[in-house]
Structure formats: structure tokens, C-alpha cells
N, C-alpha and C. Protein backbone atom coordinates (compact mmCIF):
# COMPACT_ATOMS: atom_id res chain seq x y z
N UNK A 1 145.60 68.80 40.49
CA UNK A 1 146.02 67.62 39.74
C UNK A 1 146.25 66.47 40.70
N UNK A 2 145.78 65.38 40.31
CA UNK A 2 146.30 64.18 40.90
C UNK A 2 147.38 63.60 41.22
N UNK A 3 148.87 64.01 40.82
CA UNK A 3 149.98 63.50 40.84
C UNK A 3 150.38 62.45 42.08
N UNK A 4 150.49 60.88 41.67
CA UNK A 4 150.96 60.03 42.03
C UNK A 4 149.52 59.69 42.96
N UNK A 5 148.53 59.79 42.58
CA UNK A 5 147.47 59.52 43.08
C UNK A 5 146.86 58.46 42.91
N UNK A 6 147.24 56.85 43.30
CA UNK A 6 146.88 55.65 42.49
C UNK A 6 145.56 55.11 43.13
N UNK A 7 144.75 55.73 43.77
CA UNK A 7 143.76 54.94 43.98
C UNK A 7 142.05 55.60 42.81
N UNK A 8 141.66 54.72 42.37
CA UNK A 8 141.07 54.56 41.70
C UNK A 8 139.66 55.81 41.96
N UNK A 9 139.23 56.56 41.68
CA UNK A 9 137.98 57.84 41.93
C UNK A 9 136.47 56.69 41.70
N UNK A 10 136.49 56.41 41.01
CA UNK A 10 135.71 55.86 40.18
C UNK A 10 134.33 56.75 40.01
N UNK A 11 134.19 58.16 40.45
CA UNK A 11 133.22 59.03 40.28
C UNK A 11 132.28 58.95 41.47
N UNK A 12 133.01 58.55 42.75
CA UNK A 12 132.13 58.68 44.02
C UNK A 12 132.95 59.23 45.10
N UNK A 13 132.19 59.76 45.86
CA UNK A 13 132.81 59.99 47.28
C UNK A 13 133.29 58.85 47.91
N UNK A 14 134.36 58.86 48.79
CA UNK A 14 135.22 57.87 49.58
C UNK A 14 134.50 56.98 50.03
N UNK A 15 132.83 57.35 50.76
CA UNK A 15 132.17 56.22 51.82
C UNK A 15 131.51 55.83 50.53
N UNK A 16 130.85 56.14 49.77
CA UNK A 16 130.10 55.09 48.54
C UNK A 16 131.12 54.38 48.08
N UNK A 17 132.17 55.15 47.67
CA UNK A 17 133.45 54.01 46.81
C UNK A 17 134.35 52.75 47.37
N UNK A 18 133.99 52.85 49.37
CA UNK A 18 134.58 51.89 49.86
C UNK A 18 133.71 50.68 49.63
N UNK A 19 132.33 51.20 49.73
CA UNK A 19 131.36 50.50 50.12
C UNK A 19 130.98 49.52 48.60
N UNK A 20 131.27 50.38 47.81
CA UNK A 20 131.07 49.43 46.00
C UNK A 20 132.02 48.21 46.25
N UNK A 21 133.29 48.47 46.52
CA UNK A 21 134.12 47.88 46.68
C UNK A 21 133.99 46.52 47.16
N UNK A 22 133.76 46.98 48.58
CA UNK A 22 133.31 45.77 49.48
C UNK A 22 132.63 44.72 48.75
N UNK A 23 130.83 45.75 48.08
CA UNK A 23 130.40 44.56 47.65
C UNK A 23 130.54 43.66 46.82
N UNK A 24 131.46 44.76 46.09
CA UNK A 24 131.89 43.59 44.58
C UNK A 24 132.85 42.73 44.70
N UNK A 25 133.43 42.85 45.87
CA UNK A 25 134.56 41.80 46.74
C UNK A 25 133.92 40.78 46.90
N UNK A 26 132.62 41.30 47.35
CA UNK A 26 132.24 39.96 48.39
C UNK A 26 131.62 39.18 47.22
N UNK A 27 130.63 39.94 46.28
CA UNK A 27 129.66 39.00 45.24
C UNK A 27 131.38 38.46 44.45
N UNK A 28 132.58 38.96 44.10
CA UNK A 28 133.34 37.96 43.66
C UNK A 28 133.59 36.90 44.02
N UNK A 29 133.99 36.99 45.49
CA UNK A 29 134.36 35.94 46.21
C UNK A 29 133.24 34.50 46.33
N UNK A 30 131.98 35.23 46.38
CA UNK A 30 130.80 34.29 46.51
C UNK A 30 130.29 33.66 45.00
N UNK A 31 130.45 34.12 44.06
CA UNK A 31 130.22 33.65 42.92
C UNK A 31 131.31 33.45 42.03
N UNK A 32 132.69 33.65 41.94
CA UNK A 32 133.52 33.46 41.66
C UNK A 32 133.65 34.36 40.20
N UNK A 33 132.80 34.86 39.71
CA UNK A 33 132.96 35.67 38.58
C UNK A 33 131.96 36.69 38.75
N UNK A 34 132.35 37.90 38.03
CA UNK A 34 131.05 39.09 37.87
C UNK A 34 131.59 39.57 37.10
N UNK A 35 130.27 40.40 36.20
CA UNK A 35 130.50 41.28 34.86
C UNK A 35 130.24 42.53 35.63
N UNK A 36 131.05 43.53 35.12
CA UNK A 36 131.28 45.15 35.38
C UNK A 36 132.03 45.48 34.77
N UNK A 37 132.19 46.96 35.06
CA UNK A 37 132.54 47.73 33.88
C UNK A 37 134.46 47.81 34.03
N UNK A 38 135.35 47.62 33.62
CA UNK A 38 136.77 47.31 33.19
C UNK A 38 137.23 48.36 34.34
N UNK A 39 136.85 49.70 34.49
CA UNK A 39 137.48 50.03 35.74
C UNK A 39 136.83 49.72 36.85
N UNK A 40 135.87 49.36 37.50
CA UNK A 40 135.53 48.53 38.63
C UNK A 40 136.40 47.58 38.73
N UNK A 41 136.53 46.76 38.03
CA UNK A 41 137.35 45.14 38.07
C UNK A 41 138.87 45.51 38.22
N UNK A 42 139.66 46.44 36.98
CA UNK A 42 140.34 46.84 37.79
C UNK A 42 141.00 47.05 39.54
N UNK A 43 139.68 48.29 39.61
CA UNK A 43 139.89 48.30 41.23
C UNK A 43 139.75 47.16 42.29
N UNK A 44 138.89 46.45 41.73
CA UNK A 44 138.55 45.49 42.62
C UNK A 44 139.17 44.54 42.58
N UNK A 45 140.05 44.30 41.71
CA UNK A 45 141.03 43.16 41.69
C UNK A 45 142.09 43.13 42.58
N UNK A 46 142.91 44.66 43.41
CA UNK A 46 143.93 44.52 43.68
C UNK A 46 143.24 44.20 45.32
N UNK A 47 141.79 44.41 45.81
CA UNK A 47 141.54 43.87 47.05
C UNK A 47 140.62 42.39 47.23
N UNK A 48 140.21 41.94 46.02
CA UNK A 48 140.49 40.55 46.30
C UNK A 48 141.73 39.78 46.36
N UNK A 49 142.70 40.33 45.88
CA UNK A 49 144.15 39.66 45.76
C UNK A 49 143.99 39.95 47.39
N UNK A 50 144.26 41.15 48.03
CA UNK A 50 144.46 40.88 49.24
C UNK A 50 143.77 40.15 49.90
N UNK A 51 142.24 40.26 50.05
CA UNK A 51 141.64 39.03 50.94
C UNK A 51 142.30 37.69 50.80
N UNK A 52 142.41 36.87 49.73
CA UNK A 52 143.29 35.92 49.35
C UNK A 52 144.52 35.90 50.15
N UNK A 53 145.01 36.75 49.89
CA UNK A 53 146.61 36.63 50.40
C UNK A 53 145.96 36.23 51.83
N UNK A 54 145.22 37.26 52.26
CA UNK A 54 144.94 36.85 54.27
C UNK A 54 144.17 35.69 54.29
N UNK A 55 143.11 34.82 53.23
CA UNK A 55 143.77 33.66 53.63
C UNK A 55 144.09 32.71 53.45
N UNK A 56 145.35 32.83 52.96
CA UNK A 56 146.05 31.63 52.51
C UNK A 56 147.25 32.20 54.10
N UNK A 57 147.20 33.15 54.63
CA UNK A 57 148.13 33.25 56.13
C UNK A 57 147.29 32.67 57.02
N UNK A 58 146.04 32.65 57.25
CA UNK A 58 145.15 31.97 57.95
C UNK A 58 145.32 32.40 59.52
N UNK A 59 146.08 33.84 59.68
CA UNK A 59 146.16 33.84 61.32
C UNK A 59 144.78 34.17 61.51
N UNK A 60 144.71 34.63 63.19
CA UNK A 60 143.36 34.95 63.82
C UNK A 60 143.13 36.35 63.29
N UNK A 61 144.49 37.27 63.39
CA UNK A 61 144.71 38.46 63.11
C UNK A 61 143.63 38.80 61.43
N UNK A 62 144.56 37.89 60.31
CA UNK A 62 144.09 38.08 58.85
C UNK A 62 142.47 37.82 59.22
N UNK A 63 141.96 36.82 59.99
CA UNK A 63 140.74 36.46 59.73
C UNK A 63 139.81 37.38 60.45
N UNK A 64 140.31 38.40 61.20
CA UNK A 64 139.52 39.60 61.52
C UNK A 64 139.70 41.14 60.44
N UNK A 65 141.01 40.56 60.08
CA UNK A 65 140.77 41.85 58.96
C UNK A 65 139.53 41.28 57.69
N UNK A 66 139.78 40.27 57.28
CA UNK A 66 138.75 39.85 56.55
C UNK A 66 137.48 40.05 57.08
N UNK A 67 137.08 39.95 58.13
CA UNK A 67 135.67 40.05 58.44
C UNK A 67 135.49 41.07 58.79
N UNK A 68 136.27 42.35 58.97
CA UNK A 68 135.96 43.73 58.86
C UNK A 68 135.85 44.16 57.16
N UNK A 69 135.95 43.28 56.31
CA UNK A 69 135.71 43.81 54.82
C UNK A 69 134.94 43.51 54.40
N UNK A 70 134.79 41.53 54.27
CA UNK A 70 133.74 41.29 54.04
C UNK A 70 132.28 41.32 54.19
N UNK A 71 131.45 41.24 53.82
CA UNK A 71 130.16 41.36 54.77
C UNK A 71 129.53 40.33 55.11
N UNK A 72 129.94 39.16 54.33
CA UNK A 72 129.27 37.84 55.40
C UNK A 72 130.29 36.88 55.98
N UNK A 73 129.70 36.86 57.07
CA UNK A 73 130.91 35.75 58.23
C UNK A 73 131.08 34.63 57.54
N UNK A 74 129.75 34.09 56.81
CA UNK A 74 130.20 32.86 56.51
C UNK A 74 130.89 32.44 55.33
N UNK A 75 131.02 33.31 54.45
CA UNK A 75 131.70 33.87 53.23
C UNK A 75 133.02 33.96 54.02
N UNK A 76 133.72 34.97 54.61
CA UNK A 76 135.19 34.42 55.13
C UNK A 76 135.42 33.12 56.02
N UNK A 77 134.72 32.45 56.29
CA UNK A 77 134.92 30.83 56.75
C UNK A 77 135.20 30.39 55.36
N UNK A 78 134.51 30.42 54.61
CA UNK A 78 134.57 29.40 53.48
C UNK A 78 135.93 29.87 52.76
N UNK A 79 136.29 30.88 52.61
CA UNK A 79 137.09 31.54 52.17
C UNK A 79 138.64 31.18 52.54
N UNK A 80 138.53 31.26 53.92
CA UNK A 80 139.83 31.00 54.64
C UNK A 80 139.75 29.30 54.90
N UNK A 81 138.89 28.11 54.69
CA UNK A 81 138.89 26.68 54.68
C UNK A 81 139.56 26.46 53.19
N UNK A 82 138.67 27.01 52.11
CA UNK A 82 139.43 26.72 50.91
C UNK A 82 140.69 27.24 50.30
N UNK A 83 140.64 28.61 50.47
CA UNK A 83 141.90 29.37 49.85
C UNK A 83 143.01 28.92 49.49
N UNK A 84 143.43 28.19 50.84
CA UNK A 84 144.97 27.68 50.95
C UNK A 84 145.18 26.73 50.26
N UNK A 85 144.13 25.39 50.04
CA UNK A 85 144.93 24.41 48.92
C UNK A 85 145.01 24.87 48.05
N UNK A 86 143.63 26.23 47.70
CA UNK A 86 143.13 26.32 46.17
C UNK A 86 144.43 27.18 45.53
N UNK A 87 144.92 27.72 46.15
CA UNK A 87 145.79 28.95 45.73
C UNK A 87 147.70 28.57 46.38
N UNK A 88 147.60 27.43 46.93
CA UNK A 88 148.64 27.03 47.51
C UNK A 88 149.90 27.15 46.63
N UNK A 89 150.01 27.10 45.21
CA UNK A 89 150.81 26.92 44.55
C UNK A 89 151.63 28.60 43.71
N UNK A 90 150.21 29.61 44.00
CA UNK A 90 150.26 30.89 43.52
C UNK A 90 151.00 31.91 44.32
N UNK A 91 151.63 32.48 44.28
CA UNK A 91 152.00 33.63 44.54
C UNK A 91 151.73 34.96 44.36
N UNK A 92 150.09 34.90 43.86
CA UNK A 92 149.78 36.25 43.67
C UNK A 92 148.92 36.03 42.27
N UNK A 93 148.23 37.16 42.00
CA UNK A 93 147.59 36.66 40.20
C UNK A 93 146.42 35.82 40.28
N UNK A 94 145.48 36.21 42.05
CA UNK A 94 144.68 35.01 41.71
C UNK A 94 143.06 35.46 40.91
N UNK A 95 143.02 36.24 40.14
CA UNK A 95 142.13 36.68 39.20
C UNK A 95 142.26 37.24 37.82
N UNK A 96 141.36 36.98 37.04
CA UNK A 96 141.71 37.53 35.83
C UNK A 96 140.77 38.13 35.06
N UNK A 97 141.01 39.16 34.27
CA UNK A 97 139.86 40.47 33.64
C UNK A 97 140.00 40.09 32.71
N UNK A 98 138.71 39.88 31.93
CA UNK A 98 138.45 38.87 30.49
C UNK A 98 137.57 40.42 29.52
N UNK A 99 138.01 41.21 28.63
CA UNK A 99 137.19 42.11 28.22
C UNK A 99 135.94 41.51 27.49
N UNK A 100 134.56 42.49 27.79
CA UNK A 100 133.73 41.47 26.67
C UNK A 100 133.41 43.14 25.75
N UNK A 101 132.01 42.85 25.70
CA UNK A 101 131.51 43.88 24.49
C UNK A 101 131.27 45.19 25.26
N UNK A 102 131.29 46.45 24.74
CA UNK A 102 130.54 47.70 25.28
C UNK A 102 129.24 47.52 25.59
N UNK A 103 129.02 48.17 26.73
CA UNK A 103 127.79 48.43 27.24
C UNK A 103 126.76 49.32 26.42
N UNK A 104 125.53 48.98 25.94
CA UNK A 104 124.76 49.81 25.11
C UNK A 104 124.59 51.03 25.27
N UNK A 105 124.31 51.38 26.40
CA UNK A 105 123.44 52.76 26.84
C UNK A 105 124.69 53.56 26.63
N UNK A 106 125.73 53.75 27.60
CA UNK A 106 126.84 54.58 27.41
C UNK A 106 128.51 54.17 27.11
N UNK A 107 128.21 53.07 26.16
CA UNK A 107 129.39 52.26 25.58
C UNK A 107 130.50 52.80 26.67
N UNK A 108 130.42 52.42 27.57
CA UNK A 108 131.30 51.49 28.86
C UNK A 108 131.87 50.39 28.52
N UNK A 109 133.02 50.53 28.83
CA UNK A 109 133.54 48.72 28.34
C UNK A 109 133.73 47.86 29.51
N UNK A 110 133.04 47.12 29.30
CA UNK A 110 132.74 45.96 30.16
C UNK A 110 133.50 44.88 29.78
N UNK A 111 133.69 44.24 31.40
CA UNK A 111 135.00 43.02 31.54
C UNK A 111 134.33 42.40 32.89
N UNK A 112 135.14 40.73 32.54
CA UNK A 112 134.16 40.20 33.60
C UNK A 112 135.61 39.63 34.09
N UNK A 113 135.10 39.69 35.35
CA UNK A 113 136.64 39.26 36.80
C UNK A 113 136.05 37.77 36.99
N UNK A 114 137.05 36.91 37.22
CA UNK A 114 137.06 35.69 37.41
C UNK A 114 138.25 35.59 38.56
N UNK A 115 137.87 34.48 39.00
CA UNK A 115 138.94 33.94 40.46
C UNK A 115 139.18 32.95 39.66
N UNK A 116 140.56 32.35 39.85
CA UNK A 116 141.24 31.32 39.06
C UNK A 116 141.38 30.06 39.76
């Protein structure tokens, strides 16, 4: 049994499930919205909150953890130039899961993540 087990399975092994992660971090961050399925977004919401948080701190430190997650350099430049005015006022909450319709093939419910 899982007990107190909060990180998300999502039906993959650890190195595929970091790696989904990543990318759906990064296509969030770069397009500011994506449609997937309600537990992806889920998961993926609580580590774009963190990239955010690192940078709106803007040390050298945050901006190497970011670029060990992200996968493009120039995606955390842009990231850590804008963040801070954009989010200056927030304390957290900087995305939001909008449900839309089930997915046809295997009525999956699908939700699309937005950056605010």
C-alpha cells in the first residue's frame, strides 16, 4: 500500500515520469498554457510553482537549479527576466487547472493548465 505516498505514479517508472514532467514544465512555461489530462496538470502544477518561486529569488544558486530542470537555457533567461514583475505581487497560486471535456478514446478527463 501506498500510505502517505504523495507523489503522483502517473503509470510510469521514475526516469520516464521525471522526464514527462520536465517536458510539460518546460512546453508550460514556453507557451503559457497546455491541454492534458487533469492528473498530469495536477502533477505538474506543484513544479512549475516551484520554478517560479526560483525565479522570482533570482539568485545564481535558483538559476542553476532551474537550468538543471528545464531544458532550454534560453527559456530560463526569459523566465527569470520576467517572472519577478509578472508574479511580484503573488505569493504562490501562479497557475490554474480549467477542466474541459473527456477525452474520446478512453474518456480521460482533460484540463488545460494556464500560468496567470
Amino acid at each position: 500500500m501506498r500510505h502517505a505516498c504523495r507523489v503522483p505514479q502517473l503509470s510510469k517508472p521514475a526516469d520516464q515520469r521525471k522526464a514527462l514532467l520536465r517536458s510539460l514544465a518546460t512546453e508550460l512555461i514556453r507557451h503559457g498554457e497546455i491541454k492534458t489530462t487533469r492528473t498530469r496538470a495536477d502533477a505538474v502544477r506543484s513544479q512549475v510553482e516551484r520554478l517560479i518561486s526560483l525565479a522570482k529569488e533570482g539568485t545564481l544558486a535558483a538559476r542553476r537549479q532551474a537550468l538543471g530542470y528545464i531544458y532550454d537555457p534560453q527559456l530560463v533567461r526569459r523566465l527569470f527576466e520576467k517572472a519577478p514583475e509578472r508574479y511580484a505581487d503573488r505569493q504562490g497560486g501562479y497557475t490554474r487547472i480549467v477542466r474541459t471535456v473527456r477525452r474520446r478514446g478512453d474518456n480521460a478527463e482533460m484540463a488545460v493548465i494556464q500560468l496567470l
